[in-house]
Protein backbone atom coordinates (compact mmCIF):
# COMPACT_ATOMS: atom_id res chain seq x y z
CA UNK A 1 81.97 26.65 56.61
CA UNK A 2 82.12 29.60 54.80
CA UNK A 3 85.41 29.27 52.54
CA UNK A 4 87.01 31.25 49.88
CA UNK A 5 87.45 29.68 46.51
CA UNK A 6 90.88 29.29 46.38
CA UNK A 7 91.31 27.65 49.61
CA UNK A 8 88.12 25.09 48.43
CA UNK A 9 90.85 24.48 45.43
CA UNK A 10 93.64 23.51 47.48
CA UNK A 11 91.82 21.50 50.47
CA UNK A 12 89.48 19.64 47.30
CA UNK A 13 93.12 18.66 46.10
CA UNK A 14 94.41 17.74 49.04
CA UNK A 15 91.36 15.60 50.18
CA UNK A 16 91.45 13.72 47.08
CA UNK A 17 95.59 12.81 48.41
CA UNK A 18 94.34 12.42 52.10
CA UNK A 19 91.36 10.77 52.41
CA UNK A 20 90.30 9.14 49.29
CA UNK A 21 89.70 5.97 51.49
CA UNK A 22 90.82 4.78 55.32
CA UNK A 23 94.20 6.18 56.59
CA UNK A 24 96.82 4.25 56.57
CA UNK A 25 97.93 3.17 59.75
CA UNK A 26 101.24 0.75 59.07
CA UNK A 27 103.10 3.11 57.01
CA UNK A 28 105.54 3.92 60.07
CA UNK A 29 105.65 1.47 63.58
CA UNK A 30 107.60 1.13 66.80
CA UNK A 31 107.15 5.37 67.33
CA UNK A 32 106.57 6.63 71.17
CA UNK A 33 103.91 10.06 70.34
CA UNK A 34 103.65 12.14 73.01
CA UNK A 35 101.29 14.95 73.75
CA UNK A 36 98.92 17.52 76.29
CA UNK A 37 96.73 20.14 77.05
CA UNK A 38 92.74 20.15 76.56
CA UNK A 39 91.12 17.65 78.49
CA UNK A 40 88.37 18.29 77.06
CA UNK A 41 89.71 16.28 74.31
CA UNK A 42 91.29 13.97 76.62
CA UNK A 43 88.53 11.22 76.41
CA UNK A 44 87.67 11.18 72.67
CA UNK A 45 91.78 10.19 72.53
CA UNK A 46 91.76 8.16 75.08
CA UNK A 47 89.16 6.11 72.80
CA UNK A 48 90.99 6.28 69.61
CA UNK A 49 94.38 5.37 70.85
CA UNK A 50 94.60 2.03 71.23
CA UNK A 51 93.05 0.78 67.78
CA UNK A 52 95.35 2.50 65.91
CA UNK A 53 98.23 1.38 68.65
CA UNK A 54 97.35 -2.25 67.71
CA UNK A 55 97.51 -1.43 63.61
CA UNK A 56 100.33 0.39 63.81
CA UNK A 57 102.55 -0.45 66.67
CA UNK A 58 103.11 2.89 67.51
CA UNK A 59 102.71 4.68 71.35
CA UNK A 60 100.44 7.35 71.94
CA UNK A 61 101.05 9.22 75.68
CA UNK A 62 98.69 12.13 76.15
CA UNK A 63 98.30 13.84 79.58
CA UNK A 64 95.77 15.97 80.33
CA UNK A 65 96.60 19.51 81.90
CA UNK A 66 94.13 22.55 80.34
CA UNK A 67 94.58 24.03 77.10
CA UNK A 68 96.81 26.28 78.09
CA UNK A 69 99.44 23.71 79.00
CA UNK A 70 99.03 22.99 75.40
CA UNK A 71 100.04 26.14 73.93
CA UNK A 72 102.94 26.11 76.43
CA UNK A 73 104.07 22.93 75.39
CA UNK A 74 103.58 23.48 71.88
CA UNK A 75 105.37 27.02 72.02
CA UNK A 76 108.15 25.40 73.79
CA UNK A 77 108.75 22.14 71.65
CA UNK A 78 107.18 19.61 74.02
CA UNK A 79 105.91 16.45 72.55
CA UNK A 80 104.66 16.17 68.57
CA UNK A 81 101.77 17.08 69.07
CA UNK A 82 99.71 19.30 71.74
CA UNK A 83 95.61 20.17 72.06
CA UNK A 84 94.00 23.61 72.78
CA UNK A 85 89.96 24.35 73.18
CA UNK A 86 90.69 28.02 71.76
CA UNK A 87 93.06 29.63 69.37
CA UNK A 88 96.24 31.80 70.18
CA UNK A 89 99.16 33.18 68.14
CA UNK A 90 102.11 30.29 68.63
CA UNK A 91 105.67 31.59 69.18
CA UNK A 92 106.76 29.87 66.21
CA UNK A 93 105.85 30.59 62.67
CA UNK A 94 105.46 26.71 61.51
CA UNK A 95 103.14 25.89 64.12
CA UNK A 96 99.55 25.00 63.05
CA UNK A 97 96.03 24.49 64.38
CA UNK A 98 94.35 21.24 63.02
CA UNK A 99 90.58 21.60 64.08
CA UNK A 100 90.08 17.48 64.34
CA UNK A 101 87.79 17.32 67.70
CA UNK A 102 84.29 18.72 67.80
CA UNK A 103 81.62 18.04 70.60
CA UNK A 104 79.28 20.30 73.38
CA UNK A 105 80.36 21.81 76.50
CA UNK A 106 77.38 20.72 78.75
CA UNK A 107 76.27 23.39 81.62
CA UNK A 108 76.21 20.57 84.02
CA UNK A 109 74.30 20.90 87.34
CA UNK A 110 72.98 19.31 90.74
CA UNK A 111 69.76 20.04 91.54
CA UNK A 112 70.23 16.88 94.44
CA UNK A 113 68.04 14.68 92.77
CA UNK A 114 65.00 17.19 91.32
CA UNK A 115 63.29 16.03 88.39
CA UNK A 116 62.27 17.69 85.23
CA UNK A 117 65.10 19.51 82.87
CA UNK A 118 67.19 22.41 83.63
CA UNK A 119 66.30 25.45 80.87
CA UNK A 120 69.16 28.62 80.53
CA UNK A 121 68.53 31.45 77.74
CA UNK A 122 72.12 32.40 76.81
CA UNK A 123 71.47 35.58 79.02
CA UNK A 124 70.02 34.11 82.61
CA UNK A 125 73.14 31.56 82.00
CA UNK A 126 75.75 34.78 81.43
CA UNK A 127 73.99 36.62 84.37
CA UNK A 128 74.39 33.49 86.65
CA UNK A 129 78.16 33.13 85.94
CA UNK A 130 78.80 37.08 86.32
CA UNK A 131 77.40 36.92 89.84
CA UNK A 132 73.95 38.76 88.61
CA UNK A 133 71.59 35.85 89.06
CA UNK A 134 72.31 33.78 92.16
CA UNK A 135 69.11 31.79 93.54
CA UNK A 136 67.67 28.72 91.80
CA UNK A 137 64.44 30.08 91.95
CA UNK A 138 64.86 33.11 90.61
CA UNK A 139 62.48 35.20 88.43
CA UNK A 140 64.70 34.66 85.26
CA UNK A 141 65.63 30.96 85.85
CA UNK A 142 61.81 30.32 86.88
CA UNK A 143 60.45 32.35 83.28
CA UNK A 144 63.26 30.45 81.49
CA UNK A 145 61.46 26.79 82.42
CA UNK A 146 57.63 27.72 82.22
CA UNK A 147 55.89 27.06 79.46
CA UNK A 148 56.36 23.83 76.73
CA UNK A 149 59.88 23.34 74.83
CA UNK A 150 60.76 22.44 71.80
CA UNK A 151 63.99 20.30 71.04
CA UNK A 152 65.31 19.18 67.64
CA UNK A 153 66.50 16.00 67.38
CA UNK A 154 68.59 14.08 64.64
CA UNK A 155 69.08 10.85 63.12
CA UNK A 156 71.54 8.24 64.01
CA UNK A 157 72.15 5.07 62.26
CA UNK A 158 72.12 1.67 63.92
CA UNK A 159 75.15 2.02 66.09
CA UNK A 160 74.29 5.05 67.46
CA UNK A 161 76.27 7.56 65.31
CA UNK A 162 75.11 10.45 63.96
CA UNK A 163 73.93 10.90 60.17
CA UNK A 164 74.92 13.33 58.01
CA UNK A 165 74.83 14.56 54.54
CA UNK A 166 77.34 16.74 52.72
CA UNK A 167 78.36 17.66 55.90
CA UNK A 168 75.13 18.36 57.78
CA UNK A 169 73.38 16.44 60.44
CA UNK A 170 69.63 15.05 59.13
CA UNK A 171 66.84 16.21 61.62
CA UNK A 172 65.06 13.82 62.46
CA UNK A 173 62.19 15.31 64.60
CA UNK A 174 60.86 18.38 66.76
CA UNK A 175 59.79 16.96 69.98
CA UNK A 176 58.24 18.92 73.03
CA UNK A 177 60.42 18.98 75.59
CA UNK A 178 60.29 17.74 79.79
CA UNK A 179 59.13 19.67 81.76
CA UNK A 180 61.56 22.50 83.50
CA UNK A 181 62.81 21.39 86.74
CA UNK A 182 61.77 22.20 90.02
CA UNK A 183 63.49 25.56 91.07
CA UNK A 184 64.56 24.79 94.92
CA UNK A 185 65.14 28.27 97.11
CA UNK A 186 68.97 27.89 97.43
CA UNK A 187 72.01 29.67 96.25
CA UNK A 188 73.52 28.85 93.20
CA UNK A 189 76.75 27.07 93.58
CA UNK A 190 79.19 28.07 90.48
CA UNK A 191 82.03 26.01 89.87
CA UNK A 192 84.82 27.24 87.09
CA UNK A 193 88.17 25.93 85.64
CA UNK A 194 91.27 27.14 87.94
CA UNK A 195 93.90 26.29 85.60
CA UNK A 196 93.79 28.20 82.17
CA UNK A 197 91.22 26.41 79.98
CA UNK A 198 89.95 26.61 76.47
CA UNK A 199 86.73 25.14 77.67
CA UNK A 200 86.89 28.64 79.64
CA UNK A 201 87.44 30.69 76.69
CA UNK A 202 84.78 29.80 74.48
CA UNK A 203 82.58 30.18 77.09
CA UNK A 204 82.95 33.47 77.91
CA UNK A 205 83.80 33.81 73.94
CA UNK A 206 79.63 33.46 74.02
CA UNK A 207 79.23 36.28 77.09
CA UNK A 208 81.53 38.78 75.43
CA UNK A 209 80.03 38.39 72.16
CA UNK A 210 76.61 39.16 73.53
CA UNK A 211 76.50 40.81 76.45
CA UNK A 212 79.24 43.03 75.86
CA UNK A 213 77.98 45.69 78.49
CA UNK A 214 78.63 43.09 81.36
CA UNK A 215 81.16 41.12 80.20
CA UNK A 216 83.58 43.55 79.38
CA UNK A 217 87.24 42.58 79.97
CA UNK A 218 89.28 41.11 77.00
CA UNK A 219 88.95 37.09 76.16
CA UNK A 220 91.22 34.63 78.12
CA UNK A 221 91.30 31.42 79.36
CA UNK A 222 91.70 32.31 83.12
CA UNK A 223 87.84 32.36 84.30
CA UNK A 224 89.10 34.97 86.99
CA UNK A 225 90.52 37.57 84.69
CA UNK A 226 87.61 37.39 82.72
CA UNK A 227 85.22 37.73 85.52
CA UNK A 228 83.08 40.80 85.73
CA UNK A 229 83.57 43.11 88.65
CA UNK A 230 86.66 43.33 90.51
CA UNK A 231 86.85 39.97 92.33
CA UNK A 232 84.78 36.32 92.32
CA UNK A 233 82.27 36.07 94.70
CA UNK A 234 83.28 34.10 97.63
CA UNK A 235 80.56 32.04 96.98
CA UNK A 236 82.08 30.54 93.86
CA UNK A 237 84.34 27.63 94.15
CA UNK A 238 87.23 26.36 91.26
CA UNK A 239 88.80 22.73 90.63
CA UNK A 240 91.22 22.04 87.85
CA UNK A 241 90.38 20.29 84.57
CA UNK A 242 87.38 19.03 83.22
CA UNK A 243 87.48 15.54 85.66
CA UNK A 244 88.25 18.11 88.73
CA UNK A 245 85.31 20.31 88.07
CA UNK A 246 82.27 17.70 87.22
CA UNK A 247 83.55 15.67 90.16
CA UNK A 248 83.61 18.73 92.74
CA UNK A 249 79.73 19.39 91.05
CA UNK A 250 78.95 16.00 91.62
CA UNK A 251 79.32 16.47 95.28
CA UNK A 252 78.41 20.17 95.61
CA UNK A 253 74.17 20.26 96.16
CA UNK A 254 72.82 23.11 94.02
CA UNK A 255 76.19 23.57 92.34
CA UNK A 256 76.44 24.79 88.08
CA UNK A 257 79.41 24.14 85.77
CA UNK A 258 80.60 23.72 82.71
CA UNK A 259 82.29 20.71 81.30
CA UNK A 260 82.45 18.59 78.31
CA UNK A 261 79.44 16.20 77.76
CA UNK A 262 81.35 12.91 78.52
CA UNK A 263 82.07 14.39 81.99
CA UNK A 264 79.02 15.35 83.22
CA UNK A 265 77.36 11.85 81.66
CA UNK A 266 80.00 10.06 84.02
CA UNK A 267 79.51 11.93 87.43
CA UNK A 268 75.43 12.07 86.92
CA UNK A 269 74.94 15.49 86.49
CA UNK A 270 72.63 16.93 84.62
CA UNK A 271 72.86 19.17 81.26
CA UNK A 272 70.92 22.21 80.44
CA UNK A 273 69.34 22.78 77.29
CA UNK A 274 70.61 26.59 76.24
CA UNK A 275 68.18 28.70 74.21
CA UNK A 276 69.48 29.59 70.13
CA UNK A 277 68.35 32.61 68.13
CA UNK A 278 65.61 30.28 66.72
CA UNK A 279 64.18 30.11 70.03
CA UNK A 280 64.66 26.50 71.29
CA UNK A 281 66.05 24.83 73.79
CA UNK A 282 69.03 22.30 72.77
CA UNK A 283 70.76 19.77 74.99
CA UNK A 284 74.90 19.60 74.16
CA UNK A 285 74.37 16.42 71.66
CA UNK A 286 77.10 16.13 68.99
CA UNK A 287 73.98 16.70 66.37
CA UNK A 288 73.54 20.20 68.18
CA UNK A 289 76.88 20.44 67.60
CA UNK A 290 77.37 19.85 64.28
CA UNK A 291 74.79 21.88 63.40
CA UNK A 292 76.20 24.86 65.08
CA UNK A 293 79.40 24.38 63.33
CA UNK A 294 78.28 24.51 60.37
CA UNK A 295 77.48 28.16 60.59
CA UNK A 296 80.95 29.11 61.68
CA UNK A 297 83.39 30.55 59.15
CA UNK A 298 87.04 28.83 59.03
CA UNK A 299 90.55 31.10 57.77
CA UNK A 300 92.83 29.05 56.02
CA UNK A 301 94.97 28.29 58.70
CA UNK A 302 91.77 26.10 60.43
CA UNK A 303 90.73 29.15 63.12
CA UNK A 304 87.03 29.11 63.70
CA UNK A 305 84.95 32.46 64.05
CA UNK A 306 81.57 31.09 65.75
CA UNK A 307 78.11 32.24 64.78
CA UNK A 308 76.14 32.41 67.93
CA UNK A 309 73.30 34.15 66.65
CA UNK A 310 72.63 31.40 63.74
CA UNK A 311 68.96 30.51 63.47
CA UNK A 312 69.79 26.75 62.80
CA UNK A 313 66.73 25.63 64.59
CA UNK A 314 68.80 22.65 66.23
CA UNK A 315 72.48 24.64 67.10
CA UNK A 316 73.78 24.13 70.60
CA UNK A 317 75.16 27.68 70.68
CA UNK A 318 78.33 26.10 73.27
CA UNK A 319 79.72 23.38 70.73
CA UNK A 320 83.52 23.92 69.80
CA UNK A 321 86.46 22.00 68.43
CA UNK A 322 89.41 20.86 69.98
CA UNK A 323 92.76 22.07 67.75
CA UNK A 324 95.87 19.89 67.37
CA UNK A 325 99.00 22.10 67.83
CA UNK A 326 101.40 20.70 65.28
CA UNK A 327 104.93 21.99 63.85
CA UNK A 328 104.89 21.37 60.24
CA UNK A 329 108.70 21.46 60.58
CA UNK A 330 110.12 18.52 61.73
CA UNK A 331 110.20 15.40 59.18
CA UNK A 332 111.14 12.09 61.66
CA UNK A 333 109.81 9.18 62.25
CA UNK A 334 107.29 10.46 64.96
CA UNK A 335 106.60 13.19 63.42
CA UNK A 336 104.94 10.38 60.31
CA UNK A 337 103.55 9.02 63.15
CA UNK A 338 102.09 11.81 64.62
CA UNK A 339 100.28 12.75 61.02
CA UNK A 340 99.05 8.49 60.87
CA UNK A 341 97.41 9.22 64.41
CA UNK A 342 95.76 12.93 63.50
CA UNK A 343 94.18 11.36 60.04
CA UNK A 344 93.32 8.36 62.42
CA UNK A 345 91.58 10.63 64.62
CA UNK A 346 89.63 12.56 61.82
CA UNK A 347 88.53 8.99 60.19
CA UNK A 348 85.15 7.45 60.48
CA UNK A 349 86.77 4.58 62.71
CA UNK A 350 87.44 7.09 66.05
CA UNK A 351 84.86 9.87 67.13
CA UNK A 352 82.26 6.39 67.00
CA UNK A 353 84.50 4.51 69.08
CA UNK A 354 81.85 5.44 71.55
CA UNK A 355 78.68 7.32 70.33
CA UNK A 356 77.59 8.24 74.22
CA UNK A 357 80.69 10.69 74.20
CA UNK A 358 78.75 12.85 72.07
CA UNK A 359 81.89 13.98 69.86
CA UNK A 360 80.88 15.08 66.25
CA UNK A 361 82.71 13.64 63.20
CA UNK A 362 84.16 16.60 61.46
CA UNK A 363 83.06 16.80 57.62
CA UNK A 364 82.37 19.05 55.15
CA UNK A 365 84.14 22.20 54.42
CA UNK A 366 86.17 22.16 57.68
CA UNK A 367 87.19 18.61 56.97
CA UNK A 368 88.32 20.15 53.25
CA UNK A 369 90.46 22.91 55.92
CA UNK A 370 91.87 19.94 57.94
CA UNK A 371 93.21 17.83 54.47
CA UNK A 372 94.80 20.84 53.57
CA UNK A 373 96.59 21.61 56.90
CA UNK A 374 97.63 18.01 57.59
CA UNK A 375 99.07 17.90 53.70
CA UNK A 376 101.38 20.33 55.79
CA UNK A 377 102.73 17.93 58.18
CA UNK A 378 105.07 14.95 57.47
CA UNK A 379 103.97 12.34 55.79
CA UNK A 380 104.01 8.24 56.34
């Protein structure tokens, strides 16, 4: 990340305090932490939790609900600590974002059963969800899959987890491609979050930014305020949260979506590899991820300003992070506990719970930004 010098000062100080080796997980015990909002951070918690339940004898509850029942909750003093897909201006002063989750929202589809991969440029795929492209087999969908691919892949160690150094994934190849799918003669079938949804927002954070001639209404994470033209097509169809919409995909025939990787991995959809500036074709892999990341800039209080026209050759121009709403104001017990479980979440030990879930560790410069923003919060 891109990072003035005085804020490399503090965070380098900070890290040094922070995470100089493992967090420490028994330094407060016998806490009940409760949170919500993003589900799209829903299953990379739901993988941490109980290893650092069983070290520290503490409770984590975290329900599900959209992103924007985080920023409710948070704005409203629900639960220590809340998680939202996009960033917003908190009704309280001492509220923070804490960028700890990254990872790919997949465009996940079902093509009932075709074979070959699915290949969007960034414009057929912002033309299909503004109602402009709406047969399989059309001209721009059919020009996006002809021809031979290139995909960058990286290295992962022996478990499975990505490598990186100072922050950066290591490439490990350029392969060609699979072939692009066979385009059936049937209506597209677009599915989109009904409940307000960070996974929403930096989605059409990617149409706005550039197609700005179609997509012209203000950011949000309501799909159907966003939504070119006065009204959604009756054609399109909605489901709430991230489980809601790959499983209504999963039995809609020609249907497209978008939903975090994990999701559309568990319902058997597929996962379309989106064109970058460079010119390839990337599939939503927590290497893509990273890699994109990397080009974003960070303010000091951990808000991300995405770089979708970076010519990484490997970005997966649709990764984001996950923030942790968190008020640096109380000092309890749970809210020690609630800093333990954050760094816990951050540490080595949890995004590679479970490789196949695709999250990406967060390092770097925006792990310097989280040090310095959890030196904020209470302390065990």
């Amino acid at each position: 990340m891109k990072l003035s010098r005085s804020i490399k000062i503090a965070a380098a100080v900070s890290a040094v305090a922070l995470f100089g080796a493992q967090p420490a997980l028994a330094d407060v015990s016998g806490q009940t932490i409760t949170g919500a909002g993003s589900s799209f951070a829903a299953p990379l918690l739901a993988a941490c939790s109980p290893a650092w339940q069983k070290a520290t004898n503490n409770t984590v509850n975290y329900g599900s609900g959209g992103s924007g029942t985080g920023r409710k909750n948070a704005d409203t003093g629900i639960g220590e600590f809340n998680f939202s897909d996009a960033s917003y201006t908190p009704a309280k002063a001492t509220i923070i974002h804490v960028p700890v989750i990254a990872a790919p929202v997949a465009i996940a589809y079902n093509l009932n059963g075709a074979s070959g991969q699915l290949y969007l440029s960034q414009k057929t795929l912002a033309d299909i969800f503004a109602g402009k492209v709406t047969k399989w087999n059309d001209a721009a969908i059919k020009a996006d899959n002809a021809g031979t691919k290139s995909i960058v892949t990286y290295k992962k160690d022996a478990k499975g987890r990505l490598v990186k150094v100072a922050g950066k994934p290591v490439v490990l190849k350029t392969v060609a491609g699979n072939p692009g799918i066979a385009l059936p003669a049937q209506d597209i079938r677009v599915i989109y979050r009904a409940d307000s949804s960070g996974t929403t927002q930096n989605l059409v954070n990617l149409f706005i930014a550039q197609f700005p001639s179609v997509w012209t209404k203000a950011s949000s994470g309501s799909f159907a305020s966003v939504f070119p033209g006065s009204s959604i097509p009756l054609s399109y169809s909605s489901a709430s949260g991230s489980a809601g919409v790959s499983a209504l995909a999963k039995n809609t025939p020609y249907s497209l979506t978008y939903v975090e990787s994990s999701y559309a991995t568990s319902n058997s959809l597929g996962k379309a590899a989106i064109k970058n500036a460079s010119g390839n074709y990337q599939l939503p892999t927590a290497g893509g991820t990273a890699a994109f990341l990397n080009s974003a800039t960070a303010s000091a209080d951990g808000k991300l300003t995405f770089n979708y026209n970076t010519t990484d050759a490997g970005a997966y121009v649709l990764g984001i992070v996950s923030y942790a709403l968190v008020d640096t104001f109380p000092n309890s017990a749970m809210a020690q506990a609630t800093t333990s479980f954050l760094k816990y979440v951050l540490s080595d030990a949890c995004p590679n719970t479970n490789p196949a879930l695709e999250y990406s560790t967060i390092t770097g410069s925006l792990l310097s930004v989280d040090n310095a923003l959890l030196a904020k919060l209470a302390q065990p």
